[in-house]
N, C-alpha and C. Protein backbone atom coordinates (compact mmCIF):
# COMPACT_ATOMS: atom_id res chain seq x y z
N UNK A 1 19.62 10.69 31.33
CA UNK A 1 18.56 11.41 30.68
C UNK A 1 17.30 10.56 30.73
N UNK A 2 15.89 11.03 31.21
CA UNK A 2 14.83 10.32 31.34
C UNK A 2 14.01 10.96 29.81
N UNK A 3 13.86 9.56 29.72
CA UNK A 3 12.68 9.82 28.35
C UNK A 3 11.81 8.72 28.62
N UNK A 4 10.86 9.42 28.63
CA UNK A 4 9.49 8.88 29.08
C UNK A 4 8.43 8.38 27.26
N UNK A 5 8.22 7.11 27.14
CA UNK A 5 7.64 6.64 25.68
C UNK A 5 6.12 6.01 26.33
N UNK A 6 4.91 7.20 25.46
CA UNK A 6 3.51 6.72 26.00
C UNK A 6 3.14 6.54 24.39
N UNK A 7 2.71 4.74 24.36
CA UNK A 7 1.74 4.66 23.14
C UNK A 7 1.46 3.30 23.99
N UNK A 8 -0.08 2.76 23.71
CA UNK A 8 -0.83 1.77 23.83
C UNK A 8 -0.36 0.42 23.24
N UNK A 9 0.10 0.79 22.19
CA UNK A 9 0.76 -0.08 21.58
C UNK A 9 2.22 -0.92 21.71
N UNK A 10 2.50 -2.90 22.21
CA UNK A 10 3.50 -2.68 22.83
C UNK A 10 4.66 -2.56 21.39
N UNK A 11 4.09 -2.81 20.33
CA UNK A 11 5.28 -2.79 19.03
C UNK A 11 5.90 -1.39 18.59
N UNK A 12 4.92 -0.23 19.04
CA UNK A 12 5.55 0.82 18.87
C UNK A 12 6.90 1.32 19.60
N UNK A 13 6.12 1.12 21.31
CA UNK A 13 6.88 1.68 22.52
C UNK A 13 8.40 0.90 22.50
N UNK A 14 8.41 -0.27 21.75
CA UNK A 14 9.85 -1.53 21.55
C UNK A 14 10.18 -0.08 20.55
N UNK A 15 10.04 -0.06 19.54
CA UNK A 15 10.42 0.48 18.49
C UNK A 15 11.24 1.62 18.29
N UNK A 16 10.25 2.90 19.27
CA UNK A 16 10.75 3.70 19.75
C UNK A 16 12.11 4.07 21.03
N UNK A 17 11.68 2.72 22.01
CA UNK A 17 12.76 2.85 23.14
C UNK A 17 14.14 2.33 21.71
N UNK A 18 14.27 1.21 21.22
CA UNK A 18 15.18 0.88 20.31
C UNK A 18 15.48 2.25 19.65
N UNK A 19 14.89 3.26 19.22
CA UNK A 19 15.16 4.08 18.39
C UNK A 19 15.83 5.32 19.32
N UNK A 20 15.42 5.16 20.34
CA UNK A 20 16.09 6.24 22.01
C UNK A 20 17.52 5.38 22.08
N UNK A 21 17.50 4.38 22.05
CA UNK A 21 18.81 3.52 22.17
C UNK A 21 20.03 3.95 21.23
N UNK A 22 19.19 3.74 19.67
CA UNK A 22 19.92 4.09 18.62
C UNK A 22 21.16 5.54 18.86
N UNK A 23 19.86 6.62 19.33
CA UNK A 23 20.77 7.77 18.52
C UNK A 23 21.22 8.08 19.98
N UNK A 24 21.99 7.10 20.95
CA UNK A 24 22.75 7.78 22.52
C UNK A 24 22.10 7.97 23.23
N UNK A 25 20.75 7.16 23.70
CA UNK A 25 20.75 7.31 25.14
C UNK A 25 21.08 6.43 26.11
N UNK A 26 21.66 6.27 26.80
CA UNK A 26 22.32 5.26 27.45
C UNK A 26 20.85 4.74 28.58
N UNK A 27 20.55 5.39 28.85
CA UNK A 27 19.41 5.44 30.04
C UNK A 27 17.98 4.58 29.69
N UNK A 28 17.93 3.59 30.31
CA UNK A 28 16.65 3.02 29.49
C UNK A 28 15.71 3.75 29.37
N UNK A 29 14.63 4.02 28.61
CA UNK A 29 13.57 4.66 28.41
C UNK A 29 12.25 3.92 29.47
N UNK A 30 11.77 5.31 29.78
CA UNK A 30 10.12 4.75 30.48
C UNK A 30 9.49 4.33 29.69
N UNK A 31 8.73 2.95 29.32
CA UNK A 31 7.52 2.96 29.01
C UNK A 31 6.28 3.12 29.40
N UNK A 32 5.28 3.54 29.18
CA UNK A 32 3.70 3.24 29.53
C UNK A 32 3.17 3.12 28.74
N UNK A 33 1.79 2.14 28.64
CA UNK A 33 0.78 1.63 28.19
C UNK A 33 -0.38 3.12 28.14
N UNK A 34 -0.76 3.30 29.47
CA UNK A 34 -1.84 4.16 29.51
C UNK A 34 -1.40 5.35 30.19
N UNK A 35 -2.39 6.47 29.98
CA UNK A 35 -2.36 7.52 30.57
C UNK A 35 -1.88 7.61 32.27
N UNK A 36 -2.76 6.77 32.53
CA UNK A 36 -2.50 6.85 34.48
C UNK A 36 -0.55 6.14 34.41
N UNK A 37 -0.45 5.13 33.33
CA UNK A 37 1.14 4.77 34.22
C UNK A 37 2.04 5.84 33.75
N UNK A 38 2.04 6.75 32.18
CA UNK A 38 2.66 7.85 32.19
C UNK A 38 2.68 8.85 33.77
N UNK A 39 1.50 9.40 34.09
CA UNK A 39 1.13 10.71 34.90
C UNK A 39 2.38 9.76 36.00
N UNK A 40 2.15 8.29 36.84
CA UNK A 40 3.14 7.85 38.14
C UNK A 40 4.58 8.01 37.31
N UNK A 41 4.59 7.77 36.44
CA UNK A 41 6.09 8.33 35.67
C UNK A 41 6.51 9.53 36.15
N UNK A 42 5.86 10.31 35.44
CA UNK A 42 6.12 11.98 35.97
C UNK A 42 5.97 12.04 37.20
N UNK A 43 5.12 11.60 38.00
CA UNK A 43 5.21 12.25 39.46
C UNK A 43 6.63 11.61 40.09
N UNK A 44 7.29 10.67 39.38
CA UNK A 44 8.25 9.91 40.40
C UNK A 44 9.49 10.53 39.91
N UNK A 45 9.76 10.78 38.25
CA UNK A 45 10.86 11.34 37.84
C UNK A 45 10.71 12.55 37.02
N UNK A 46 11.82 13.19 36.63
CA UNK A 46 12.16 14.18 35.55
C UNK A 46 12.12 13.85 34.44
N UNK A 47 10.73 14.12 33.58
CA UNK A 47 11.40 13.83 31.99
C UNK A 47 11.95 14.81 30.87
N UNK A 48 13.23 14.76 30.55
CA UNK A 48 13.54 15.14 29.66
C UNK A 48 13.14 15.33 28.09
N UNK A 49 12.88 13.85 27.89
CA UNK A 49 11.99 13.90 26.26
C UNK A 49 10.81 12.89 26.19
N UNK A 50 10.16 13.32 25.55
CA UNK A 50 8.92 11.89 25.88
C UNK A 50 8.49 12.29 24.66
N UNK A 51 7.91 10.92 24.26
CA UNK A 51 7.44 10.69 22.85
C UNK A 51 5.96 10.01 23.58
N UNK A 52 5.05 11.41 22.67
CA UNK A 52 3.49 10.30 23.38
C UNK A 52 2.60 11.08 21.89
N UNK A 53 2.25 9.13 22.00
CA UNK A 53 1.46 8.55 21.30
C UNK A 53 -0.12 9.52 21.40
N UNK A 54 -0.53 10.16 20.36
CA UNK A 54 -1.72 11.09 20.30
C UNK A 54 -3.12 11.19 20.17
N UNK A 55 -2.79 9.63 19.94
CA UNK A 55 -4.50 8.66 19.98
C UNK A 55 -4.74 7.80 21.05
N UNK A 56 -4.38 8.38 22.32
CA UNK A 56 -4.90 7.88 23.84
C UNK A 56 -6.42 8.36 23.94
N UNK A 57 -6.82 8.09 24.03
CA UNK A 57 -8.39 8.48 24.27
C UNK A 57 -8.98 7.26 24.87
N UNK A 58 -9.01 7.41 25.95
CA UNK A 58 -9.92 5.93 26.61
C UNK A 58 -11.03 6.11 26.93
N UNK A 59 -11.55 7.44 26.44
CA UNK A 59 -13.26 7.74 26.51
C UNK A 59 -14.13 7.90 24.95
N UNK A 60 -13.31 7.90 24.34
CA UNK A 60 -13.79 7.35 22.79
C UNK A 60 -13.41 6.87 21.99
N UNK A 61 -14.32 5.37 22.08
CA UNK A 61 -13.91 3.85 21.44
C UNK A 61 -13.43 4.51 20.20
N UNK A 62 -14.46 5.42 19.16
CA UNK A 62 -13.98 5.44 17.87
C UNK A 62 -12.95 6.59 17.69
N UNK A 63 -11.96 6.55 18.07
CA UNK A 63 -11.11 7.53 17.69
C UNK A 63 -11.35 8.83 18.59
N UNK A 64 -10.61 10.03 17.59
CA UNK A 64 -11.17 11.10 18.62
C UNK A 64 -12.14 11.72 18.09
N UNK A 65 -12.64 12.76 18.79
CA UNK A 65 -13.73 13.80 18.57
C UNK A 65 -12.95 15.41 18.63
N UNK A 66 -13.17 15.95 17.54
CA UNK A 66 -12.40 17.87 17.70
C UNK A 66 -12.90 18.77 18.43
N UNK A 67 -13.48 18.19 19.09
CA UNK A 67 -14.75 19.13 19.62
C UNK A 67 -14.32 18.77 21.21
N UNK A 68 -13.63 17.65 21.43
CA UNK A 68 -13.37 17.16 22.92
C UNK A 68 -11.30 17.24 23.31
N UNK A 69 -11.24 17.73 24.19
CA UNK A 69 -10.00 17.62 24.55
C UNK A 69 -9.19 16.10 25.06
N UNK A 70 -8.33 15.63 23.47
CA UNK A 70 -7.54 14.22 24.10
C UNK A 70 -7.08 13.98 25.33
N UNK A 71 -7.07 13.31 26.04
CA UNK A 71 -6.48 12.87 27.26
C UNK A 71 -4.74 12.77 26.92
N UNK A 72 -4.77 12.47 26.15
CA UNK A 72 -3.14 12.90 25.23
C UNK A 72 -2.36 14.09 25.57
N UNK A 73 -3.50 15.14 24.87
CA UNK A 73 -2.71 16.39 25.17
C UNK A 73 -2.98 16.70 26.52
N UNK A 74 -3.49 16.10 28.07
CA UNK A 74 -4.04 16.71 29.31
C UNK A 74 -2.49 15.80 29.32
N UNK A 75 -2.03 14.45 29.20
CA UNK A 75 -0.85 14.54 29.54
C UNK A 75 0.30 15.48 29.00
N UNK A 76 0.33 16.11 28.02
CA UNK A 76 1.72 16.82 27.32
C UNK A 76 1.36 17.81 28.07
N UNK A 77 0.45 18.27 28.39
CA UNK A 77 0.35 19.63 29.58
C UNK A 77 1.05 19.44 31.07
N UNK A 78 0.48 18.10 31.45
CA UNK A 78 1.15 17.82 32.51
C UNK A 78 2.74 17.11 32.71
N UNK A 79 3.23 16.61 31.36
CA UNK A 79 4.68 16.47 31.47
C UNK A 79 5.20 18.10 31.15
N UNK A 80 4.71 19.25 30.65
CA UNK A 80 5.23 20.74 30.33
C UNK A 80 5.11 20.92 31.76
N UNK A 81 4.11 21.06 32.56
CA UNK A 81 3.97 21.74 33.77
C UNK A 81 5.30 21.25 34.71
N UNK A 82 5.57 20.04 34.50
CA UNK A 82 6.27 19.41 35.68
C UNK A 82 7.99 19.77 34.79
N UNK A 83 8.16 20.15 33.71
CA UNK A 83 9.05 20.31 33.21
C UNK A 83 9.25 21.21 32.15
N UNK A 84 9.54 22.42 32.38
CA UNK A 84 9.08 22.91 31.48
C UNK A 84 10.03 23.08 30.40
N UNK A 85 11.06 22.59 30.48
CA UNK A 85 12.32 22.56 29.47
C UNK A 85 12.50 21.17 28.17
N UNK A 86 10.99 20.35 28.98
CA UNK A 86 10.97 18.74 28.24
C UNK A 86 10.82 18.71 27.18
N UNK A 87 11.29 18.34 26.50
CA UNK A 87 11.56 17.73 24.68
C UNK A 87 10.41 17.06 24.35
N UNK A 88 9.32 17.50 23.94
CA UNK A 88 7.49 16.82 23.98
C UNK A 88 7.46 16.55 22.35
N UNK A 89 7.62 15.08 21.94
CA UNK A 89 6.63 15.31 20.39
C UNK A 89 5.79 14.41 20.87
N UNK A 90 4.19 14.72 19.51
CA UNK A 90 3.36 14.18 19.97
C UNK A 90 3.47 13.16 18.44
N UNK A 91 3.56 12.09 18.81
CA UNK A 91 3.42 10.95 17.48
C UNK A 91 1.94 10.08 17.23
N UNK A 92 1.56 10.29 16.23
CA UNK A 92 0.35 9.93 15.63
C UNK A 92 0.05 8.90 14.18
N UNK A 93 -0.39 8.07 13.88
CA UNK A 93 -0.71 7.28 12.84
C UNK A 93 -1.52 8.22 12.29
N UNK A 94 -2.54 8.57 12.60
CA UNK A 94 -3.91 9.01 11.88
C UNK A 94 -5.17 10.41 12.60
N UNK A 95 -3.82 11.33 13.44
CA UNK A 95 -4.60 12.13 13.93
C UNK A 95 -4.41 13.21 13.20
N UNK A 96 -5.63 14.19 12.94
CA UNK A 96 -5.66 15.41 11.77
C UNK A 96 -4.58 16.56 12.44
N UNK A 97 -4.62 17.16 11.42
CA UNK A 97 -3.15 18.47 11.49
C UNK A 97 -4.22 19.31 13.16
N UNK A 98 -5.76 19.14 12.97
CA UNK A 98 -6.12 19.63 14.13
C UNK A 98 -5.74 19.18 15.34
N UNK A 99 -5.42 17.78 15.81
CA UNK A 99 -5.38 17.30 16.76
C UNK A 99 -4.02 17.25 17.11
N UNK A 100 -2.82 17.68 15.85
CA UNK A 100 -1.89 18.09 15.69
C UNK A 100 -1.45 19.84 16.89
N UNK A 101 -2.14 20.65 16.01
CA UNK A 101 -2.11 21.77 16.80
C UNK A 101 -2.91 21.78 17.97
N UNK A 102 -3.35 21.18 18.71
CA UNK A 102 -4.07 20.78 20.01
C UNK A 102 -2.56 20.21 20.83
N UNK A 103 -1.99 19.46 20.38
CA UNK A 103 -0.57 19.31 20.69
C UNK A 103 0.25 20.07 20.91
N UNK A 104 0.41 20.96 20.19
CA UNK A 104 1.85 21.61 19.72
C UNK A 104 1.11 22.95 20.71
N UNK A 105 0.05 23.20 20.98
CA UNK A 105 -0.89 24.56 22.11
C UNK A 105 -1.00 23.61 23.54
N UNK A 106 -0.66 22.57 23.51
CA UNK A 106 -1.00 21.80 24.86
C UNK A 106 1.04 21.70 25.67
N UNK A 107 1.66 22.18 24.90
CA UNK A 107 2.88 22.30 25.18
C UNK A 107 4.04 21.42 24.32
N UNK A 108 3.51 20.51 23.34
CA UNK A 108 4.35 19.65 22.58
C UNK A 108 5.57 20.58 21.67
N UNK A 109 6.58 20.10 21.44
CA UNK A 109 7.28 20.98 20.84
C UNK A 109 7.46 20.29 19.10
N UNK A 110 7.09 19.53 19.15
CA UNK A 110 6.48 18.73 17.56
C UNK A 110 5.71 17.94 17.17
N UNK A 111 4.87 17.58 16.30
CA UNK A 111 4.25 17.00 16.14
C UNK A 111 4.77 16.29 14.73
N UNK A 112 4.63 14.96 14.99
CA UNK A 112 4.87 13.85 13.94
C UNK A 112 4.09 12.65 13.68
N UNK A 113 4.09 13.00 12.25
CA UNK A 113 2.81 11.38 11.88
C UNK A 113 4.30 10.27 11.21
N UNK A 114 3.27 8.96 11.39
CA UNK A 114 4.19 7.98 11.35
C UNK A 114 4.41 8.12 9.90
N UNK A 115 3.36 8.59 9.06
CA UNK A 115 3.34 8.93 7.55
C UNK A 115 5.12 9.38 7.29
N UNK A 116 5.76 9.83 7.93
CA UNK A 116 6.72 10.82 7.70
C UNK A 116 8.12 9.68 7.75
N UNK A 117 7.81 8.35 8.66
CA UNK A 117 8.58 7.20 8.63
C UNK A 117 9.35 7.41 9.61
N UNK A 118 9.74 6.05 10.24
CA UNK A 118 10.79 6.56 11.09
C UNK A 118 12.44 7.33 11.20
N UNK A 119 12.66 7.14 10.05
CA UNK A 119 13.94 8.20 10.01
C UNK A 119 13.61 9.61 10.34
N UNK A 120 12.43 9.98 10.03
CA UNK A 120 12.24 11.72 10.29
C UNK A 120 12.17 11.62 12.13
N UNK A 121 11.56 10.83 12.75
CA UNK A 121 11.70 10.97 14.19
C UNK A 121 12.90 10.55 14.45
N UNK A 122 13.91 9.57 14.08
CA UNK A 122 15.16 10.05 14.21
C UNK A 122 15.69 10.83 14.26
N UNK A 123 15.56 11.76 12.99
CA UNK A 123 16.27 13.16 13.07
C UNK A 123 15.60 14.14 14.25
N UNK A 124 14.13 14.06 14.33
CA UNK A 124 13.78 14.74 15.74
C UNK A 124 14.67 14.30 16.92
N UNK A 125 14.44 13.07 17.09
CA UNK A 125 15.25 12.71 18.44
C UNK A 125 16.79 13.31 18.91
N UNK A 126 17.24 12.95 17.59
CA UNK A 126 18.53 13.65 17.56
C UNK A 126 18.84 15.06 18.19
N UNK A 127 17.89 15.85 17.25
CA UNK A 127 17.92 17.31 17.54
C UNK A 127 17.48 17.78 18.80
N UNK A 128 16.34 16.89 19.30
CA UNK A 128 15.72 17.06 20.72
C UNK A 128 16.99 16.34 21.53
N UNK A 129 17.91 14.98 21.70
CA UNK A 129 18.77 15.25 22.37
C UNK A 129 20.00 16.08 22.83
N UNK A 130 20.17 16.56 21.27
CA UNK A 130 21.32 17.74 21.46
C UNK A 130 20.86 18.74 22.39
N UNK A 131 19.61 19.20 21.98
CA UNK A 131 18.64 20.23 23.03
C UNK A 131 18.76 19.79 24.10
N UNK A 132 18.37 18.92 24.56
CA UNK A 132 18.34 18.36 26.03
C UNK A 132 19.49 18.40 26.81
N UNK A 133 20.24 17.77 26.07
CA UNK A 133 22.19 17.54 26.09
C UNK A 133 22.31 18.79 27.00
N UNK A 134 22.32 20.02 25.95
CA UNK A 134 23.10 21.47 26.05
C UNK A 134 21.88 21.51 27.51
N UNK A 135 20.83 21.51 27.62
CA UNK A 135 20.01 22.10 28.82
C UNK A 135 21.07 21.81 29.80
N UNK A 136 20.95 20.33 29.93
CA UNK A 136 21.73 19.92 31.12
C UNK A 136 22.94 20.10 31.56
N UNK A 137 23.49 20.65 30.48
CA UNK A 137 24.97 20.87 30.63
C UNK A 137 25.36 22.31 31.62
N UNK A 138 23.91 23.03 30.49
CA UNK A 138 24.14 24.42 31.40
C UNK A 138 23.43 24.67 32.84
N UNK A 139 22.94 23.33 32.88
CA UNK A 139 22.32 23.36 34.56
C UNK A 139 23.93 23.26 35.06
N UNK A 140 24.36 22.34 34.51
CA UNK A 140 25.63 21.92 35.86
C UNK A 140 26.85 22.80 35.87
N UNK A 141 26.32 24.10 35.09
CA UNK A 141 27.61 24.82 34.99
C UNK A 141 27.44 25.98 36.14
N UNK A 142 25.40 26.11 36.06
CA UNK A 142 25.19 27.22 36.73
C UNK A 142 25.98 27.43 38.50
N UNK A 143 25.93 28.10 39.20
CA UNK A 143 26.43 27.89 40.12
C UNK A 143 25.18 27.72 41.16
């Protein structure tokens, strides 16, 4: 199972692959730093679940703007396009419930602030692997 982990940050992306580890994935997790090493991610493999970080913006130093489309969500569009069955949350420290639903309309299938702690993205992960799990299962049944 490919799960692809985009945050800037390298203490998160540890945190999270550890937390992909935790609840069964055997498969190491992708990391990326920035937008461009996510997108060679996707073009090279299949991702199943990806956890991306929602405050990528490398065109505005101060945070984001509501009025401008994150480079964040131009990737969750482009991991949906290339997959459209992928397990997308978008994880955030400090982005508004707007930049939230900019997510969840850009193809994310949840949106989570760190406010919520990491046990609640546990329980996402979980539920997004069972999801994933059953996808794949019924690929290999199809004929």
């Amino acid at each position: 199972m490919n799960v692809l982990i985009v945050d800037d940050r390298k203490p998160r992306r540890l945190t999270f692959a550890s937390l992909v580890r935790k609840v069964g994935v055997t498969d190491e997790p992708f990391l990326a730093e920035t937008i461009e090493e996510a997108e060679a991610i996707i073009r090279d493999h299949s991702i199943q679940i990806a956890i991306v970080d929602l405050v990528l913006n490398p065109h505005n130093e101060d945070g984001f703007s509501e009025d401008k489309p994150l480079a964040s969500i131009r990737l969750i569009e482009q991991i949906r396009e290339a997959n459209h069955d992928a397990q997308i949350v978008a994880v955030t420290q400090a982005a508004s419930d707007f930049q939230g639903c900019l997510a969840l309309r850009g193809g994310a299938n949840d949106f989570v602030s760190e406010d919520w702690g990491i046990m609640r993205l546990e329980d996402y992960l979980l539920k997004w692997l069972n999801l994933a799990g059953m996808l794949q299962r019924d690929l290999a049944l199809t004929p």
